[in-house]
PDB file of N, CA and C in Angstrom:
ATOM      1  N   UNK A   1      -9.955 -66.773   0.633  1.00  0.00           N
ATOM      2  CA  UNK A   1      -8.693 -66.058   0.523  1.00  0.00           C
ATOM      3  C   UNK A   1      -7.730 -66.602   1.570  1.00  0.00           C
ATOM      4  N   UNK A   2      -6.752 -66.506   0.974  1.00  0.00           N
ATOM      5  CA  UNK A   2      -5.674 -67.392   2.250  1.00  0.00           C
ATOM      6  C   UNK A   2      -4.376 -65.985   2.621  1.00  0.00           C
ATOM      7  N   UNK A   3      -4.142 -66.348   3.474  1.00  0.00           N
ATOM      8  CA  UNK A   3      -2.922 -65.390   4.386  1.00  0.00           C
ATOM      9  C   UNK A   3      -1.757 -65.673   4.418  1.00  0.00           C
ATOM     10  N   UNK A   4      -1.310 -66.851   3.932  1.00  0.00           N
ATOM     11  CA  UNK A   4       0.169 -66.704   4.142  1.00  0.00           C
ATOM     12  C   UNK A   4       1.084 -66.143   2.827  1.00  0.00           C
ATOM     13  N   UNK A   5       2.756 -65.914   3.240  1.00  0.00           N
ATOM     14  CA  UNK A   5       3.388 -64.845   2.227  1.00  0.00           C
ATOM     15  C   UNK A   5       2.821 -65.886   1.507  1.00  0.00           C
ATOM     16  N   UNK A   6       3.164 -67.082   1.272  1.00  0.00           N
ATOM     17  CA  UNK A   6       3.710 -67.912  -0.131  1.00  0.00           C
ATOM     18  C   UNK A   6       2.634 -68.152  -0.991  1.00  0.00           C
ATOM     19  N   UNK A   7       1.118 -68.182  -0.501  1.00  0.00           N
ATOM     20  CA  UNK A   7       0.020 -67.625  -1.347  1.00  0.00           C
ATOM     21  C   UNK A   7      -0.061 -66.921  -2.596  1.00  0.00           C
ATOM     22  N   UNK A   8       0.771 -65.757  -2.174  1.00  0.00           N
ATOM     23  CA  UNK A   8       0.543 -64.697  -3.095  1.00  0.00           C
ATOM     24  C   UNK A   8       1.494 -64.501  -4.753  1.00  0.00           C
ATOM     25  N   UNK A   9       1.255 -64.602  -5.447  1.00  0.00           N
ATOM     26  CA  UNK A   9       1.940 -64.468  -6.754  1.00  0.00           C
ATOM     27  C   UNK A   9       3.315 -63.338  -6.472  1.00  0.00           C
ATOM     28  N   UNK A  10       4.331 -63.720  -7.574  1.00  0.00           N
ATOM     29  CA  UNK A  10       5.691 -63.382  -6.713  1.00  0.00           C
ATOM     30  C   UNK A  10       5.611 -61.824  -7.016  1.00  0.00           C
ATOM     31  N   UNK A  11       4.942 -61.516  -7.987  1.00  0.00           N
ATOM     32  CA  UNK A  11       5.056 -59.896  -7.958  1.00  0.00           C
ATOM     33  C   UNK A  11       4.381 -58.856  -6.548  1.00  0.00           C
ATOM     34  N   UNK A  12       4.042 -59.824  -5.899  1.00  0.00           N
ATOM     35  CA  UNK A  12       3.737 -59.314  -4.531  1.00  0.00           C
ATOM     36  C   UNK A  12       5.124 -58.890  -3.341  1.00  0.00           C
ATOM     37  N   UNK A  13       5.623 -60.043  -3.956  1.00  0.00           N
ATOM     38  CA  UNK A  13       7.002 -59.715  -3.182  1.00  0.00           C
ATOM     39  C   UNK A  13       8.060 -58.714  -3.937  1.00  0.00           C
ATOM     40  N   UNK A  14       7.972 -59.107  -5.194  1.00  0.00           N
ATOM     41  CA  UNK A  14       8.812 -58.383  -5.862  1.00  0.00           C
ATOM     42  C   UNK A  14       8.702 -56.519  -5.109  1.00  0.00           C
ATOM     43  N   UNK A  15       7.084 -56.452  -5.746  1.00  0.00           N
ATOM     44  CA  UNK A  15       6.715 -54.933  -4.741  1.00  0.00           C
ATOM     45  C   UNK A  15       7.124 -54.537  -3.527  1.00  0.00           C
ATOM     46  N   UNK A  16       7.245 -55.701  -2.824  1.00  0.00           N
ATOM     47  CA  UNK A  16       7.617 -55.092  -1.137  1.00  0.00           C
ATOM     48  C   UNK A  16       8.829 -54.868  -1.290  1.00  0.00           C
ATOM     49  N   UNK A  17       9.667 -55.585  -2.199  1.00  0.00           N
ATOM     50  CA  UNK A  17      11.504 -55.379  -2.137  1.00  0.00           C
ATOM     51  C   UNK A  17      11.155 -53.583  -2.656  1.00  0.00           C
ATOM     52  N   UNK A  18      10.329 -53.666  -3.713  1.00  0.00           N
ATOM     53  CA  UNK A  18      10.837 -51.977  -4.041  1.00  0.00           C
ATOM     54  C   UNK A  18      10.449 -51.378  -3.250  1.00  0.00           C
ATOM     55  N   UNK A  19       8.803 -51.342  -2.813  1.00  0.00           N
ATOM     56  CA  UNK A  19       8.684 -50.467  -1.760  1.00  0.00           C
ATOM     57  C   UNK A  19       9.526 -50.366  -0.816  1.00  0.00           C
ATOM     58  N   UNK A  20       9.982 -51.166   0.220  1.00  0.00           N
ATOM     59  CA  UNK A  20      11.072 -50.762   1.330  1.00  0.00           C
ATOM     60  C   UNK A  20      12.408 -49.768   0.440  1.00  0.00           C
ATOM     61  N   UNK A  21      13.071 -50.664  -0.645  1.00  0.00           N
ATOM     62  CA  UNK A  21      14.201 -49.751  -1.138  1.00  0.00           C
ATOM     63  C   UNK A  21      13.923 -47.905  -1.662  1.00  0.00           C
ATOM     64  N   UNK A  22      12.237 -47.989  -2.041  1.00  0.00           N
ATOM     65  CA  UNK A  22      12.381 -46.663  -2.654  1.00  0.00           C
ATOM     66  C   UNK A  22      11.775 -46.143  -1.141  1.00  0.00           C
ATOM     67  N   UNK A  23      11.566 -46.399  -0.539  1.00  0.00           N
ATOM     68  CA  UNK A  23      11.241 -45.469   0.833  1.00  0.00           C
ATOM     69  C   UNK A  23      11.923 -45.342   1.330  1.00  0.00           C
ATOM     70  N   UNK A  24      13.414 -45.768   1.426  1.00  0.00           N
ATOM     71  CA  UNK A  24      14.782 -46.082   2.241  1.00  0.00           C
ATOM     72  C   UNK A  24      15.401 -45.030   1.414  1.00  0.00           C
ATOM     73  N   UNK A  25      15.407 -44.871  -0.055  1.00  0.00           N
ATOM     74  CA  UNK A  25      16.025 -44.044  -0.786  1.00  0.00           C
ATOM     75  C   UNK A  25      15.302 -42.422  -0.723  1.00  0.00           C
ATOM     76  N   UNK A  26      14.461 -42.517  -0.135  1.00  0.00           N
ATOM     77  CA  UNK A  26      13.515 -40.855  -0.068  1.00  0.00           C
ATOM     78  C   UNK A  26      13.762 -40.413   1.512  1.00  0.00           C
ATOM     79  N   UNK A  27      14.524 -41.362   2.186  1.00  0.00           N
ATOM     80  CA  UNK A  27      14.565 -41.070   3.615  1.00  0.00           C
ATOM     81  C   UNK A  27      13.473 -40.817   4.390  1.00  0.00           C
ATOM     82  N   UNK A  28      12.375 -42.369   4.205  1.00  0.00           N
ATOM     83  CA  UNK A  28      11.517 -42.319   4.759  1.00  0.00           C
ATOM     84  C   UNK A  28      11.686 -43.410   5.756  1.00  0.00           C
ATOM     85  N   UNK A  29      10.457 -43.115   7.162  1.00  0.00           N
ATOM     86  CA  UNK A  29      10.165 -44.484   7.629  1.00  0.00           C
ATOM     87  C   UNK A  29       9.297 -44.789   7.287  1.00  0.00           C
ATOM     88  N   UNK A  30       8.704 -46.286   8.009  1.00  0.00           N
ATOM     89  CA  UNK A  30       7.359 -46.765   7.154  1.00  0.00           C
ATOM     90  C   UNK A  30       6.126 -46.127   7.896  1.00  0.00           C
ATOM     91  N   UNK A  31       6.515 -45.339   8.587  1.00  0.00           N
ATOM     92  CA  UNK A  31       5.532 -44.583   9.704  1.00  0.00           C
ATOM     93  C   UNK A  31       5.178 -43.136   8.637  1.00  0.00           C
ATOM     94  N   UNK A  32       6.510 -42.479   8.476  1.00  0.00           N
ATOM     95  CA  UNK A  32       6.366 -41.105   7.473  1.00  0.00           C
ATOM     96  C   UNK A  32       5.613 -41.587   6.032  1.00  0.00           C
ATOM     97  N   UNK A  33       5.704 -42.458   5.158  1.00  0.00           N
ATOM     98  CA  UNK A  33       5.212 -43.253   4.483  1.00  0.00           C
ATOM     99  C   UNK A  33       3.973 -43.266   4.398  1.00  0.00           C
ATOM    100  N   UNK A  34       3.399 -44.081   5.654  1.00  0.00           N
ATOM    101  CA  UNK A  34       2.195 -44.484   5.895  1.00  0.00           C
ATOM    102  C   UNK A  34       1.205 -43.211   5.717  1.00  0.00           C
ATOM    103  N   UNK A  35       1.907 -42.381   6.825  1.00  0.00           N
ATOM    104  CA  UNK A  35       1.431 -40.758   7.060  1.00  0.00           C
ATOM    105  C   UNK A  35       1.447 -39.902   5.669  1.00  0.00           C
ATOM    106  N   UNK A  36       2.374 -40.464   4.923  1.00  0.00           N
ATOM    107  CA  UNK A  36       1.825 -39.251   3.378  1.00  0.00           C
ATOM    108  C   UNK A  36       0.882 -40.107   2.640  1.00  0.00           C
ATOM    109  N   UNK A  37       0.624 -41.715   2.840  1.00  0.00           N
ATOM    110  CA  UNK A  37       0.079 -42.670   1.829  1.00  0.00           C
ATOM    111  C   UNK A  37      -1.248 -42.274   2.269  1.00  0.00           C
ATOM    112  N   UNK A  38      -1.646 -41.947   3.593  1.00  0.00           N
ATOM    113  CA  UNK A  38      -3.059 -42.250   4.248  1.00  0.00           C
ATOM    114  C   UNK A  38      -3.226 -43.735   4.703  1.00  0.00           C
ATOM    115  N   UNK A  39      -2.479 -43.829   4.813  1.00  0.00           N
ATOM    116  CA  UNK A  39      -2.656 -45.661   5.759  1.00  0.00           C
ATOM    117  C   UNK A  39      -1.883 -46.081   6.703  1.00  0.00           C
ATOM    118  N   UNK A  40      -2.024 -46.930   7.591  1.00  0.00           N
ATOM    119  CA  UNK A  40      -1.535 -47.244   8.746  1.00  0.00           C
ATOM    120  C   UNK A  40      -0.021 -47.710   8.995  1.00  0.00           C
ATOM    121  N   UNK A  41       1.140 -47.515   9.490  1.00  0.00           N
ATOM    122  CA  UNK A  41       2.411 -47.718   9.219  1.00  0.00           C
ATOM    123  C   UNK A  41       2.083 -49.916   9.668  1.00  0.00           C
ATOM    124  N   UNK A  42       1.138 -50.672  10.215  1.00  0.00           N
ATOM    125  CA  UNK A  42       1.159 -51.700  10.232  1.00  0.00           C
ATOM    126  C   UNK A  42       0.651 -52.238   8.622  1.00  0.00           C
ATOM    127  N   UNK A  43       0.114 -51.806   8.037  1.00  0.00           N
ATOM    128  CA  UNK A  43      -0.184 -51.481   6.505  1.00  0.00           C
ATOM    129  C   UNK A  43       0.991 -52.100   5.517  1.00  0.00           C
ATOM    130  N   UNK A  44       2.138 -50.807   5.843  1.00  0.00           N
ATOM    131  CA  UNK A  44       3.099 -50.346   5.197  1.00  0.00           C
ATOM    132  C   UNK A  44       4.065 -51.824   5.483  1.00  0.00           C
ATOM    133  N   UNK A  45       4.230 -52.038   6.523  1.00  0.00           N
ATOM    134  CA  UNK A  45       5.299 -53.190   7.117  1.00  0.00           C
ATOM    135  C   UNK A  45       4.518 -54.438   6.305  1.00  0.00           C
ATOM    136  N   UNK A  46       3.046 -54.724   6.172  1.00  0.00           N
ATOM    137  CA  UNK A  46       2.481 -55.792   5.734  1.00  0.00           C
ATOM    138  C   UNK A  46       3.004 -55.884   4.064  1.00  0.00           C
ATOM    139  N   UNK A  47       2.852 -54.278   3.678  1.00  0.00           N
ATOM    140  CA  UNK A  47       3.222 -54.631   2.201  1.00  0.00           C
ATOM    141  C   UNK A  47       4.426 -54.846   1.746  1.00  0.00           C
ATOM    142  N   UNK A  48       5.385 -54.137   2.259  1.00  0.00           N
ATOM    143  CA  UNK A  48       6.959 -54.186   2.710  1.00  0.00           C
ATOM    144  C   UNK A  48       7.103 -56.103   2.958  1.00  0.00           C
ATOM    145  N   UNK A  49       6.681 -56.831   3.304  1.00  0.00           N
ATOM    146  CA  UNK A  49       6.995 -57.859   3.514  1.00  0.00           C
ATOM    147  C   UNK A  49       6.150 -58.815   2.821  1.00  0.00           C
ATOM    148  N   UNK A  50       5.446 -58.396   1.781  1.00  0.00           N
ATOM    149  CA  UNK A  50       4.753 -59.078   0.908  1.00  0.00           C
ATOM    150  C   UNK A  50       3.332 -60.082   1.413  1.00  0.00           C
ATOM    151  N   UNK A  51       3.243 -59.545   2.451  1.00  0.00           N
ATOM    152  CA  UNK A  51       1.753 -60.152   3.287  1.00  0.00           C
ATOM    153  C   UNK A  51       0.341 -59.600   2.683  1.00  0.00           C
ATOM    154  N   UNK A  52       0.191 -58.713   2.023  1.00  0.00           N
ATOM    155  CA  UNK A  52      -0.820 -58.385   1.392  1.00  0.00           C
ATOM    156  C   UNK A  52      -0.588 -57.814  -0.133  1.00  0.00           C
ATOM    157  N   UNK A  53      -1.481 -57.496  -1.176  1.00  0.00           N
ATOM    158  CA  UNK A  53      -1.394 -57.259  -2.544  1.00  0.00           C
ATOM    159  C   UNK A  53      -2.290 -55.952  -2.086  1.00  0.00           C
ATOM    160  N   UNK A  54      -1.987 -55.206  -2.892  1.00  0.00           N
ATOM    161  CA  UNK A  54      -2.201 -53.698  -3.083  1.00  0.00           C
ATOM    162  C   UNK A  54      -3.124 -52.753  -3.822  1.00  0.00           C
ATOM    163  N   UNK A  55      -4.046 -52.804  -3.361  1.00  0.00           N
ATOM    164  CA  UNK A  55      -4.851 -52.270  -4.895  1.00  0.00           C
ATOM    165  C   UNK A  55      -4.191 -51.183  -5.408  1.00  0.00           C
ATOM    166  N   UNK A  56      -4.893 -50.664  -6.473  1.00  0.00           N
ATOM    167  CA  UNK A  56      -4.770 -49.744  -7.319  1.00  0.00           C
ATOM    168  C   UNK A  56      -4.647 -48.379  -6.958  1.00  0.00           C
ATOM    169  N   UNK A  57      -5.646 -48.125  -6.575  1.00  0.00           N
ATOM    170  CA  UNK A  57      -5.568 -46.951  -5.150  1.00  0.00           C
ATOM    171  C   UNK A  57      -4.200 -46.746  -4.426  1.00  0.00           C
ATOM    172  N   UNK A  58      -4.032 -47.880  -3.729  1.00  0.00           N
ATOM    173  CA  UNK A  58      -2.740 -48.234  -2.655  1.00  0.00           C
ATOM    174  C   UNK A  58      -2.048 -47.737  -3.492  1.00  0.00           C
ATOM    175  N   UNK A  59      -1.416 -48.691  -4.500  1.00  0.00           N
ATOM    176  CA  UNK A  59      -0.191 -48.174  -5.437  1.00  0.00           C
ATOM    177  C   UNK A  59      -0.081 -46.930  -5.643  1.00  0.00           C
ATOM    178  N   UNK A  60      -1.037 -46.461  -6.353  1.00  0.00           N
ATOM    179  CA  UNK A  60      -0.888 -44.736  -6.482  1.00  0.00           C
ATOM    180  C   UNK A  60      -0.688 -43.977  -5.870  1.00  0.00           C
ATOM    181  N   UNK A  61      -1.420 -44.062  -4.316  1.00  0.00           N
ATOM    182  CA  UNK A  61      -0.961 -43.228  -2.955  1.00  0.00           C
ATOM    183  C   UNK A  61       0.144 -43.598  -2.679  1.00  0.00           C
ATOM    184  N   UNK A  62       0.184 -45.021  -2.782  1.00  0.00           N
ATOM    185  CA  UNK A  62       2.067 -45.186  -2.363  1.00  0.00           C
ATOM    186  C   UNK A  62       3.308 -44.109  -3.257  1.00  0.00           C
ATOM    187  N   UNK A  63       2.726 -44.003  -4.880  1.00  0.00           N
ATOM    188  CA  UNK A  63       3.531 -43.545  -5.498  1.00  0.00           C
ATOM    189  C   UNK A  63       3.830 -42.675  -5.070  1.00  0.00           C
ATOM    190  N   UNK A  64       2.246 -41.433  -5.262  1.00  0.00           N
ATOM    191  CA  UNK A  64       2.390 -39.800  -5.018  1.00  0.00           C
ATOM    192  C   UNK A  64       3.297 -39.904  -3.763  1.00  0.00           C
ATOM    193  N   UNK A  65       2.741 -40.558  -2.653  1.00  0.00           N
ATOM    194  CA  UNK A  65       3.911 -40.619  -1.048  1.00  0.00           C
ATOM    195  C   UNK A  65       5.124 -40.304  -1.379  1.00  0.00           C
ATOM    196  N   UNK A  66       5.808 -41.383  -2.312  1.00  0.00           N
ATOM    197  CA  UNK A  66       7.142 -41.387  -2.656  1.00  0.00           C
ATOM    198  C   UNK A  66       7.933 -40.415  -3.458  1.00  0.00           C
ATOM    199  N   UNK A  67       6.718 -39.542  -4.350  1.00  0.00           N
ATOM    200  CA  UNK A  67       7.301 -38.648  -4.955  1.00  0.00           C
ATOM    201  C   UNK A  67       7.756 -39.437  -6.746  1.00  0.00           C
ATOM    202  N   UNK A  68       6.857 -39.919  -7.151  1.00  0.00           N
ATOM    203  CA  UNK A  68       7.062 -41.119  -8.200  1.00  0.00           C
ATOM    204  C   UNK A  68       5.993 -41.306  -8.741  1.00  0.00           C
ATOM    205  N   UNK A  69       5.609 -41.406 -10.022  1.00  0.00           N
ATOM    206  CA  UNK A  69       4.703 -41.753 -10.919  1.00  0.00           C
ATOM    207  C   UNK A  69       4.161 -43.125 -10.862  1.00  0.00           C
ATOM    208  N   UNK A  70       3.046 -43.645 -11.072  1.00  0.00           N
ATOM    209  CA  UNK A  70       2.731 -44.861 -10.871  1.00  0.00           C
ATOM    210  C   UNK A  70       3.231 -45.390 -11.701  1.00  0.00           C
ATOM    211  N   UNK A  71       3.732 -45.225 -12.826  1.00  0.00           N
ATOM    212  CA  UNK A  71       4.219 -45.593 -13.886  1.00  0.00           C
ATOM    213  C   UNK A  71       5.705 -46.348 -13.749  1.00  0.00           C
ATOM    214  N   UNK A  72       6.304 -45.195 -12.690  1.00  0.00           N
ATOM    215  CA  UNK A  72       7.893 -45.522 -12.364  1.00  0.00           C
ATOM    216  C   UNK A  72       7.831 -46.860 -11.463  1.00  0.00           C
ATOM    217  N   UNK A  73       7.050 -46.367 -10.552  1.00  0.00           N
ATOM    218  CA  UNK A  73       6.946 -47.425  -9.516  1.00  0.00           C
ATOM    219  C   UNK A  73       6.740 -49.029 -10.036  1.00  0.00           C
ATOM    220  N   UNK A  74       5.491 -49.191 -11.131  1.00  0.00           N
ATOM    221  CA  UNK A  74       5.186 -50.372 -11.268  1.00  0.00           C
ATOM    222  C   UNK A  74       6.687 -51.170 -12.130  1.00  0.00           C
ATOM    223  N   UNK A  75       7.108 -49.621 -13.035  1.00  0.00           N
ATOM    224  CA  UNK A  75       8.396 -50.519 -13.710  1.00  0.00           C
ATOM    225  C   UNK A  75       9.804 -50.845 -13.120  1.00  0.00           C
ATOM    226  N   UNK A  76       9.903 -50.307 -11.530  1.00  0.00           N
ATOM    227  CA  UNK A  76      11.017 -50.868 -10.818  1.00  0.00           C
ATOM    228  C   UNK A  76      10.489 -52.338 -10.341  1.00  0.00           C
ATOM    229  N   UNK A  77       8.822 -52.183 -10.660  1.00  0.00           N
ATOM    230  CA  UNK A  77       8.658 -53.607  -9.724  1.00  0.00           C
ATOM    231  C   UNK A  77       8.854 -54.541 -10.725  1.00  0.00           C
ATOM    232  N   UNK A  78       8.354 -54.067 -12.204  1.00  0.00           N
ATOM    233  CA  UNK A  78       8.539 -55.332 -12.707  1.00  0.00           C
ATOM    234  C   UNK A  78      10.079 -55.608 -13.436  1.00  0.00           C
ATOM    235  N   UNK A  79      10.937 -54.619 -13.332  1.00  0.00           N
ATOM    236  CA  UNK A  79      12.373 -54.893 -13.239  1.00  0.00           C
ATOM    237  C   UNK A  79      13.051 -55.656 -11.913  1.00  0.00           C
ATOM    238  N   UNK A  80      12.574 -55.901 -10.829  1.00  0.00           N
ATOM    239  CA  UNK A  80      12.449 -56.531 -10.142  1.00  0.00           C
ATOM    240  C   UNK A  80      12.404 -57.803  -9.839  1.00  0.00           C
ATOM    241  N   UNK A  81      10.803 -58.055 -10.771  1.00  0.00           N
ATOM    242  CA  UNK A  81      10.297 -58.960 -10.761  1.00  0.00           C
ATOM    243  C   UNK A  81      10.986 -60.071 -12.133  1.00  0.00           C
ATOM    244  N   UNK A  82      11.681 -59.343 -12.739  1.00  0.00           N
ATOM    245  CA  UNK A  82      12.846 -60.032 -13.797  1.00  0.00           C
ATOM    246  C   UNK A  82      14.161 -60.727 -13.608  1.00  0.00           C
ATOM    247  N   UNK A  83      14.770 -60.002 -12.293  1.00  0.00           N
ATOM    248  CA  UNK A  83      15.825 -60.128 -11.414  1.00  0.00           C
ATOM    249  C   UNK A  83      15.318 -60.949 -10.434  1.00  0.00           C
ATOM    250  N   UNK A  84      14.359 -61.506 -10.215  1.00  0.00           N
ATOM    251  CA  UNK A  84      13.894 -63.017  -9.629  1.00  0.00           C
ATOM    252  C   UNK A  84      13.719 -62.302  -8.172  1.00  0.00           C
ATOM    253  N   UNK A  85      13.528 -61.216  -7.350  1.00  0.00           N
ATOM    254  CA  UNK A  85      13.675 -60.372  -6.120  1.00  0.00           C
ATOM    255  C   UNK A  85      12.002 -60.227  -5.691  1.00  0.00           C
ATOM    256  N   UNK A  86      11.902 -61.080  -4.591  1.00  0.00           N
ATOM    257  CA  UNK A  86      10.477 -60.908  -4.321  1.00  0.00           C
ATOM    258  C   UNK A  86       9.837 -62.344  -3.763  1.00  0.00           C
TER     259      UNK A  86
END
């Protein structure tokens, strides 16, 4: 497995653009975030910047966090990910 951003397939990034915007839009930090997701706010900044991919789990806790269906979430990412953002 390799570590750097550019590794990772672009819907990795695409995700971190939404995650930061929909946590910015709920008036969260990535600390309050972290704290409703159950994971570490160094976590949150990793995914936010597209350094790690997310399981399934993740996503969903990220959702419920946000107040958002996993459903919503994955389709801002892949509207996102259409708009070339990531």
């Amino acid at each position: 497995m390799t570590s750097g951003k550019n590794d990772h397939p672009p819907i990795v990034g695409s995700f971190g653009s939404v995650l930061r915007e929909a946590r910015l839009a709920a008036g969260l930090t990535q600390a309050k975030l972290a704290d409703r997701a159950g994971m570490s706010t160094r976590y949150v900044i990793l995914l936010e910047q597209g350094q790690y991919q997310a399981s399934i789990t993740t996503l969903h806790d990220i959702a419920r966090a946000l107040d958002l269906s996993l459903a919503e979430l994955m389709a801002r990412v892949e509207a996102a990910l259409g708009q070339g953002r990531g």
